[in-house]
C-alpha atoms as a PDB file:
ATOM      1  CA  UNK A   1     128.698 163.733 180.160  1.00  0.00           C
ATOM      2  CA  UNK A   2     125.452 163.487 178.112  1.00  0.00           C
ATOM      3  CA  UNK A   3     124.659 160.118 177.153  1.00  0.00           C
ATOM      4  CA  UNK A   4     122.117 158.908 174.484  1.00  0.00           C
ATOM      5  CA  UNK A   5     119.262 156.687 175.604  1.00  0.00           C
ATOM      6  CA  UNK A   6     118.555 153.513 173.644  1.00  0.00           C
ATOM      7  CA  UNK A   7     115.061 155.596 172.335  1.00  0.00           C
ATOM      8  CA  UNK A   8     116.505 158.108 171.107  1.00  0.00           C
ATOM      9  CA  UNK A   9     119.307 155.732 169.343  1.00  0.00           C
ATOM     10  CA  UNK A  10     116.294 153.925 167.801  1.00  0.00           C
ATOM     11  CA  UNK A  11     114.606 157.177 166.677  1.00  0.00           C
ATOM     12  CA  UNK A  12     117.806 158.877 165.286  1.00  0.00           C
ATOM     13  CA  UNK A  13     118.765 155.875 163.409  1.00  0.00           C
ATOM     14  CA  UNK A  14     116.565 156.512 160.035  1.00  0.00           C
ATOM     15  CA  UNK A  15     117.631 159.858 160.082  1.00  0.00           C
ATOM     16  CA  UNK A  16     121.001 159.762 160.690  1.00  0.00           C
ATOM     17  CA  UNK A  17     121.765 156.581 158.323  1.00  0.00           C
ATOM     18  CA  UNK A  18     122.441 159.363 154.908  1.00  0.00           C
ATOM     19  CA  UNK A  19     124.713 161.959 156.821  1.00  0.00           C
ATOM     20  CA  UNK A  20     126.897 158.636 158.505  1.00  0.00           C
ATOM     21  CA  UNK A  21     127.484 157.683 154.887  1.00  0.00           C
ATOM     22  CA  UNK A  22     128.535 161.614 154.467  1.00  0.00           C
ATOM     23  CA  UNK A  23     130.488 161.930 157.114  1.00  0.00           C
ATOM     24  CA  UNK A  24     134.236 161.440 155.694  1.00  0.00           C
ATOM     25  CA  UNK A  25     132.902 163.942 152.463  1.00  0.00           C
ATOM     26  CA  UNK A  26     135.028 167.442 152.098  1.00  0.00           C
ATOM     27  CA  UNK A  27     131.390 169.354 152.540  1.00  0.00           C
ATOM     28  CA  UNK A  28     128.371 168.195 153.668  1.00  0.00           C
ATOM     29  CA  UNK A  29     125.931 169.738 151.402  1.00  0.00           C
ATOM     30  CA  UNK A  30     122.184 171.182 151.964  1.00  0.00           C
ATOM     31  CA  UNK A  31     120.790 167.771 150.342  1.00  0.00           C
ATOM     32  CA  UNK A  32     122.943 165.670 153.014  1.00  0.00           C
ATOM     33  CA  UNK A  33     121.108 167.617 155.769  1.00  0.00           C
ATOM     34  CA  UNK A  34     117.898 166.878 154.537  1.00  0.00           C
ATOM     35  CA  UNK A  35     116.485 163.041 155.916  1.00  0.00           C
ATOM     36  CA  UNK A  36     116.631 160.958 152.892  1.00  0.00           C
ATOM     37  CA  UNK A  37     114.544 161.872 149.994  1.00  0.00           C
ATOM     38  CA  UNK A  38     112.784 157.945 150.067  1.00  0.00           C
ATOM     39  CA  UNK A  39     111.609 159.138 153.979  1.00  0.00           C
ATOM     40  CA  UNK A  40     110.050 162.378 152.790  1.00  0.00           C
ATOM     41  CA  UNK A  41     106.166 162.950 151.479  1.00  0.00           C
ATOM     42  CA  UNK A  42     104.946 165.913 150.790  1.00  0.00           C
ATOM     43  CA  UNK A  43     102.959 167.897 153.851  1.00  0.00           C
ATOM     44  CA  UNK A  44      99.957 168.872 151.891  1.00  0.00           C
ATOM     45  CA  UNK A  45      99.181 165.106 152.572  1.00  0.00           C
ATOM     46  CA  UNK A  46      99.119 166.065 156.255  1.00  0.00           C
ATOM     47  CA  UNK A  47      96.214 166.170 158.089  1.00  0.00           C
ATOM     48  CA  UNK A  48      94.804 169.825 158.756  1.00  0.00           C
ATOM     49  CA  UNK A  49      95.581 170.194 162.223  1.00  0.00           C
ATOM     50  CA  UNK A  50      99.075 169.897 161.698  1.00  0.00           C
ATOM     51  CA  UNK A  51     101.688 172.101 162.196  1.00  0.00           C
ATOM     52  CA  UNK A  52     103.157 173.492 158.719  1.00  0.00           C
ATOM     53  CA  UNK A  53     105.921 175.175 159.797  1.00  0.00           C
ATOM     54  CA  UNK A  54     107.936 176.398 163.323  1.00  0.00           C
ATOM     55  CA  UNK A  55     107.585 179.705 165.010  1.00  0.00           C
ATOM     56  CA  UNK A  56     109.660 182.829 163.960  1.00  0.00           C
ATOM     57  CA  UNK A  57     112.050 182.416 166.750  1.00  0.00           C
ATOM     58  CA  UNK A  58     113.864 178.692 165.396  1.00  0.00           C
ATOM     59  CA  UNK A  59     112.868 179.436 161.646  1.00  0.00           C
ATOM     60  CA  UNK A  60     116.697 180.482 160.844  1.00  0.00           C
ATOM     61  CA  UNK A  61     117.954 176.690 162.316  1.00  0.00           C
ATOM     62  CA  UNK A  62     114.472 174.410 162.673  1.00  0.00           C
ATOM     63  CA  UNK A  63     112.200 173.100 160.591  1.00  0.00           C
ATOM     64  CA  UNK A  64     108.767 170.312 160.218  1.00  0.00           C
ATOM     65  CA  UNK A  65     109.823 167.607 157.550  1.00  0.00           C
ATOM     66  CA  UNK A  66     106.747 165.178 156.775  1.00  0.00           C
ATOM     67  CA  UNK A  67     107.759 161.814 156.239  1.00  0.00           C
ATOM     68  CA  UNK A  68     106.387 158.230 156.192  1.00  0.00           C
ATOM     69  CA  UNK A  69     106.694 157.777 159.350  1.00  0.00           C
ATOM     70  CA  UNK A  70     104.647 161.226 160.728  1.00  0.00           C
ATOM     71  CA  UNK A  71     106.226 164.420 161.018  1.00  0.00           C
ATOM     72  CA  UNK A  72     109.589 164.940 162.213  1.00  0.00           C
ATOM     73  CA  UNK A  73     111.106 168.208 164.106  1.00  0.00           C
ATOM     74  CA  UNK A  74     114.924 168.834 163.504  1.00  0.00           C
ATOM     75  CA  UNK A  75     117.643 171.444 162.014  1.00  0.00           C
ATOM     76  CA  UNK A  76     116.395 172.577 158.686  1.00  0.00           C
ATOM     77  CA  UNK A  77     118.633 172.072 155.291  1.00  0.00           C
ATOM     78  CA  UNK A  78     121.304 174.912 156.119  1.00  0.00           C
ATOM     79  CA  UNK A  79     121.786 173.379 160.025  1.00  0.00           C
ATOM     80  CA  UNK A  80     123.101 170.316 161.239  1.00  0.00           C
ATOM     81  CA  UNK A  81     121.438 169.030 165.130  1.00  0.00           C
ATOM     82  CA  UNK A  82     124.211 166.255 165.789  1.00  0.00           C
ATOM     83  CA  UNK A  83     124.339 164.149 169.442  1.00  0.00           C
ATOM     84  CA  UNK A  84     127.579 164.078 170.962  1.00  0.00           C
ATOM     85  CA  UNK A  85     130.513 161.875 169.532  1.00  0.00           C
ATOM     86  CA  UNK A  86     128.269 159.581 167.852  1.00  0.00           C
ATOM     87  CA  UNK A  87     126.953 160.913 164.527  1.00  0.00           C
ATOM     88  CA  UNK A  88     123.454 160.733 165.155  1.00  0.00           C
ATOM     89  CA  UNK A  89     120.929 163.315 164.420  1.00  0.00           C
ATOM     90  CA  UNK A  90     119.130 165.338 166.828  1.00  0.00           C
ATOM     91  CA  UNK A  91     115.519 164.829 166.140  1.00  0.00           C
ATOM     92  CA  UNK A  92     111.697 164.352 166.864  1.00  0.00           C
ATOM     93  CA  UNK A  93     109.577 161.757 165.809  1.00  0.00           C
ATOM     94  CA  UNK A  94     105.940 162.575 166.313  1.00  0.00           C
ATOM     95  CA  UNK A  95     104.913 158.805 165.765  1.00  0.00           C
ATOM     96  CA  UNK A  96     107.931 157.720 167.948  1.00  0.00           C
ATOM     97  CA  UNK A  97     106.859 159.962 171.269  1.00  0.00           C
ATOM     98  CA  UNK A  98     103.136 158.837 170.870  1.00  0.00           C
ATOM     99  CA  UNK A  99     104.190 155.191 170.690  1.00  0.00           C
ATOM    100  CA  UNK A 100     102.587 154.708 166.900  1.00  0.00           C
ATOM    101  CA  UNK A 101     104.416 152.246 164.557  1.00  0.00           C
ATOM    102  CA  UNK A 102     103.660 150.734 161.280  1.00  0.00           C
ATOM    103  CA  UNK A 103     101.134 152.424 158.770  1.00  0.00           C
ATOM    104  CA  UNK A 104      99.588 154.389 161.959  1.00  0.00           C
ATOM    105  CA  UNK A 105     102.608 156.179 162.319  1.00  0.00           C
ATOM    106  CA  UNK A 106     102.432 158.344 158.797  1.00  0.00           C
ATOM    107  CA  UNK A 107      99.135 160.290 160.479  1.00  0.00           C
ATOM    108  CA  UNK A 108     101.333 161.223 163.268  1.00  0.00           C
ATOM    109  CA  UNK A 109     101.809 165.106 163.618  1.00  0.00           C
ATOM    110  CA  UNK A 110     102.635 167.901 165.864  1.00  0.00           C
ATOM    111  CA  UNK A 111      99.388 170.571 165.975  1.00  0.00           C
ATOM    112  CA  UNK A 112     101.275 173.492 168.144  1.00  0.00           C
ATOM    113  CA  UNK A 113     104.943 174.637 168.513  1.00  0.00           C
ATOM    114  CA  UNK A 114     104.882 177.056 171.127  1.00  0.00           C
ATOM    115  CA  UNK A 115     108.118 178.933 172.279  1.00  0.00           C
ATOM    116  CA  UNK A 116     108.644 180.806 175.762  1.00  0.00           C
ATOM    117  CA  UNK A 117     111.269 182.722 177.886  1.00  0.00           C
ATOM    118  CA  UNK A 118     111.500 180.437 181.183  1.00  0.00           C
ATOM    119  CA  UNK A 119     112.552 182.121 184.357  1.00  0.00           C
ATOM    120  CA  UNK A 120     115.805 181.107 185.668  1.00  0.00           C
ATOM    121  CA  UNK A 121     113.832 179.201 188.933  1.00  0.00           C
ATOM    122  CA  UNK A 122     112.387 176.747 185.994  1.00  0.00           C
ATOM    123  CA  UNK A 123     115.886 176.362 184.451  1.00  0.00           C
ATOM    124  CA  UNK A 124     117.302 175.331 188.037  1.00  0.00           C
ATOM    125  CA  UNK A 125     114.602 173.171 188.823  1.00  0.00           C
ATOM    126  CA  UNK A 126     115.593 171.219 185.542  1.00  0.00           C
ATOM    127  CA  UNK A 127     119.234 170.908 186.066  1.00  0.00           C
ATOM    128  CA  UNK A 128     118.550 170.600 189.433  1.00  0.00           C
ATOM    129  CA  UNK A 129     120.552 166.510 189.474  1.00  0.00           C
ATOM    130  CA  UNK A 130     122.058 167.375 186.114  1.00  0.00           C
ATOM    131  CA  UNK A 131     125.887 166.998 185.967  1.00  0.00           C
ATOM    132  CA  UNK A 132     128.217 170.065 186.058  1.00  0.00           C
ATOM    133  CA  UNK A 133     128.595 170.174 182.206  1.00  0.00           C
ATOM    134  CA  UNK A 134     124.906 170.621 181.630  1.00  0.00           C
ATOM    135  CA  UNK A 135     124.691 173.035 184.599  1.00  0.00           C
ATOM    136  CA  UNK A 136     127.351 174.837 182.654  1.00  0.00           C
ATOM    137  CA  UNK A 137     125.304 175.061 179.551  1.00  0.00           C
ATOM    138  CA  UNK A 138     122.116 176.414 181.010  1.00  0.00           C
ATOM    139  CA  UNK A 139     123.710 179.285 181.929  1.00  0.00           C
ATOM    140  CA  UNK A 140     123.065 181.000 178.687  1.00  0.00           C
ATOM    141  CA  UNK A 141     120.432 182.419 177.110  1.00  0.00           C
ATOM    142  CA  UNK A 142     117.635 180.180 176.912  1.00  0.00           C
ATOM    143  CA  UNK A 143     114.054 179.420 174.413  1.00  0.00           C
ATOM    144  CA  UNK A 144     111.807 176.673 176.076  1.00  0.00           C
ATOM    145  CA  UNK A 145     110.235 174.461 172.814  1.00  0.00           C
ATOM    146  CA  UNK A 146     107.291 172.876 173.569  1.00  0.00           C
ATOM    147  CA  UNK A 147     105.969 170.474 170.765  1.00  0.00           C
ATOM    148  CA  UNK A 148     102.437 169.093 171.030  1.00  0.00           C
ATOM    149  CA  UNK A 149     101.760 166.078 169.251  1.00  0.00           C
ATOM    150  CA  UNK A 150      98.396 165.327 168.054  1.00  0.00           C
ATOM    151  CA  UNK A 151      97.409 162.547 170.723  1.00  0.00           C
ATOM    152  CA  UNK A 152      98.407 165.746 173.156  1.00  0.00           C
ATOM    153  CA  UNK A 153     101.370 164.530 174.586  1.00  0.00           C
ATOM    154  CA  UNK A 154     104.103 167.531 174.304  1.00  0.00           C
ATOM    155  CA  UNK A 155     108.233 167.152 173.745  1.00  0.00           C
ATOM    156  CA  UNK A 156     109.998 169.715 175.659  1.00  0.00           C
ATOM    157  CA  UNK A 157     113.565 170.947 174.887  1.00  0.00           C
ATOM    158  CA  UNK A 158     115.191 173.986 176.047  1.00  0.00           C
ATOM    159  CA  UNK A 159     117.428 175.985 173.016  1.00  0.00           C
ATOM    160  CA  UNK A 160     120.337 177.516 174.850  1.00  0.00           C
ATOM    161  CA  UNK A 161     122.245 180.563 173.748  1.00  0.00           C
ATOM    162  CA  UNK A 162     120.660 180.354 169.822  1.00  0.00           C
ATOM    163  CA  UNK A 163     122.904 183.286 168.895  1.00  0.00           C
ATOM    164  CA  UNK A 164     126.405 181.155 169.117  1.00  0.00           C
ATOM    165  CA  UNK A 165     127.108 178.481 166.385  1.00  0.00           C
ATOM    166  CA  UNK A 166     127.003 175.734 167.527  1.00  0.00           C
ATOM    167  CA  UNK A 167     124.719 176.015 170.204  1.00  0.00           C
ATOM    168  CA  UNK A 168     122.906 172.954 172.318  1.00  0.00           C
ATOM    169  CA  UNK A 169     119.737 172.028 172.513  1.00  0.00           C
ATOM    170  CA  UNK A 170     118.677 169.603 175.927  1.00  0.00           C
ATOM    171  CA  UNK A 171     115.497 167.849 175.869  1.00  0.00           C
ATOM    172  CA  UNK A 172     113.257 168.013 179.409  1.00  0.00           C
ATOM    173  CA  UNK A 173     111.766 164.717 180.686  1.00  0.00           C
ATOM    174  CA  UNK A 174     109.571 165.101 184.149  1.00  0.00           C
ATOM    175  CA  UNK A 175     110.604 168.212 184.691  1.00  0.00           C
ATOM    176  CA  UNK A 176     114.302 167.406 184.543  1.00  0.00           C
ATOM    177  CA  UNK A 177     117.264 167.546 181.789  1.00  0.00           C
ATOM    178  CA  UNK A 178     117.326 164.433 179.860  1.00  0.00           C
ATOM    179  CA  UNK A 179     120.472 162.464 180.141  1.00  0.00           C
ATOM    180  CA  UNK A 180     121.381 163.561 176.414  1.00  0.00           C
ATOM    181  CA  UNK A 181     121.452 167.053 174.232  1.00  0.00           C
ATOM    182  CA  UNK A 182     122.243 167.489 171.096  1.00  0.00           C
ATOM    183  CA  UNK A 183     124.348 170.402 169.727  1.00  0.00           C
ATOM    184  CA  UNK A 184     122.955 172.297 166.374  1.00  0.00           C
ATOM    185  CA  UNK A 185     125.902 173.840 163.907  1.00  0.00           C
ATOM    186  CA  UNK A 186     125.519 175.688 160.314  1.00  0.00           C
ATOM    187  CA  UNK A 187     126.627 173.992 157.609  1.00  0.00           C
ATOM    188  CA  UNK A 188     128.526 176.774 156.954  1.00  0.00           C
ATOM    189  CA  UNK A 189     130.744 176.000 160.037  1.00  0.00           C
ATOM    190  CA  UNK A 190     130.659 172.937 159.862  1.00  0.00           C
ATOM    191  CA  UNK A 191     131.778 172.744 156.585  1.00  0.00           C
ATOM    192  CA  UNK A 192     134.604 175.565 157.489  1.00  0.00           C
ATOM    193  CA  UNK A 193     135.807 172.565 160.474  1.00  0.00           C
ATOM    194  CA  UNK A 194     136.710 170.183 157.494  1.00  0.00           C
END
């Protein structure tokens, strides 16, 4: 089963503190799938290297918020990117990959977003020691995210079968499939679920 490290428990914890509140509501609305209005600043504050918004290809689900803590990838207001059985939101913390904290971590951004086709040899080297359920996932068809944050470092996920709703979304971490995924639903189905 995918599991959820203790960073990314830290990470998802601002984010995911409004839609917990949510959670019992009839609909979650566009404005619940937003991080909390008292996170967000505005991007024109951001520095001009920064990334302003994602590539074509994950426009329809994914989206840059700017925050007070750096920027943040995640599912945009129409989308919901959820981790497993425990309510917290799939996202990326520029500041949290490149280790900043306090007021340094409002300057950190992501400056590229770039978006590939990998072969099915790199997909099997990733899951190569994942379990069978993740195995099982990969097996559709697949976008490679690769988000660079501004010290360089670069967040890899791999977007699996985009077209279905839900779909998953699995993070890559030396070469390999993280431990944890999160899956990415409309709000639209979701909201049809309740």
């Amino acid at each position: 089963m995918l599991a959820l490290p203790y960073r990314a428990r830290r990470v998802a914890v601002l984010f995911s503190s409004a839609f917990l509140a949510t959670a019992a509501a009839a609909e979650v609305t566009r404005e619940q799938a937003r991080p909390p209005t008292s996170l967000l600043v505005g991007c024109e504050a951001a520095p001009p290297s920064a990334v302003r918004k994602v590539p074509p290809e994950i426009e329809r689900w994914a989206t840059i918020y700017c925050t007070r803590n750096g920027q943040l990838f995640s599912a945009n207001d129409g989308y919901m990117a959820m981790f497993p059985g425990s309510g917290v939101r799939g996202a990326v913390f520029a500041a949290e990959f490149s280790g900043r904290k306090g007021p340094a971590a409002g300057a950190a951004h992501f400056t590229r977003i770039s978006i590939s086709r990998p072969e099915n040899r790199e997909v099997d080297g990733f899951a190569s020691d994942a379990d069978a359920v993740t195995r099982e996932i990969v097996k559709g068809d697949k976008l490679r995210i690769d988000l660079t944050i501004d010290t360089g470092q670069v967040v890899s996920m791999l977007a699996v079968d985009l077209e279905n709703d839900p779909f998953w979304v699995l993070p890559i971490t030396g070469g390999r499939f993280s431990r944890f995924g999160f899956y990415v639903i409309s709000l639209d189905k979701l909201n049809r679920k309740r």
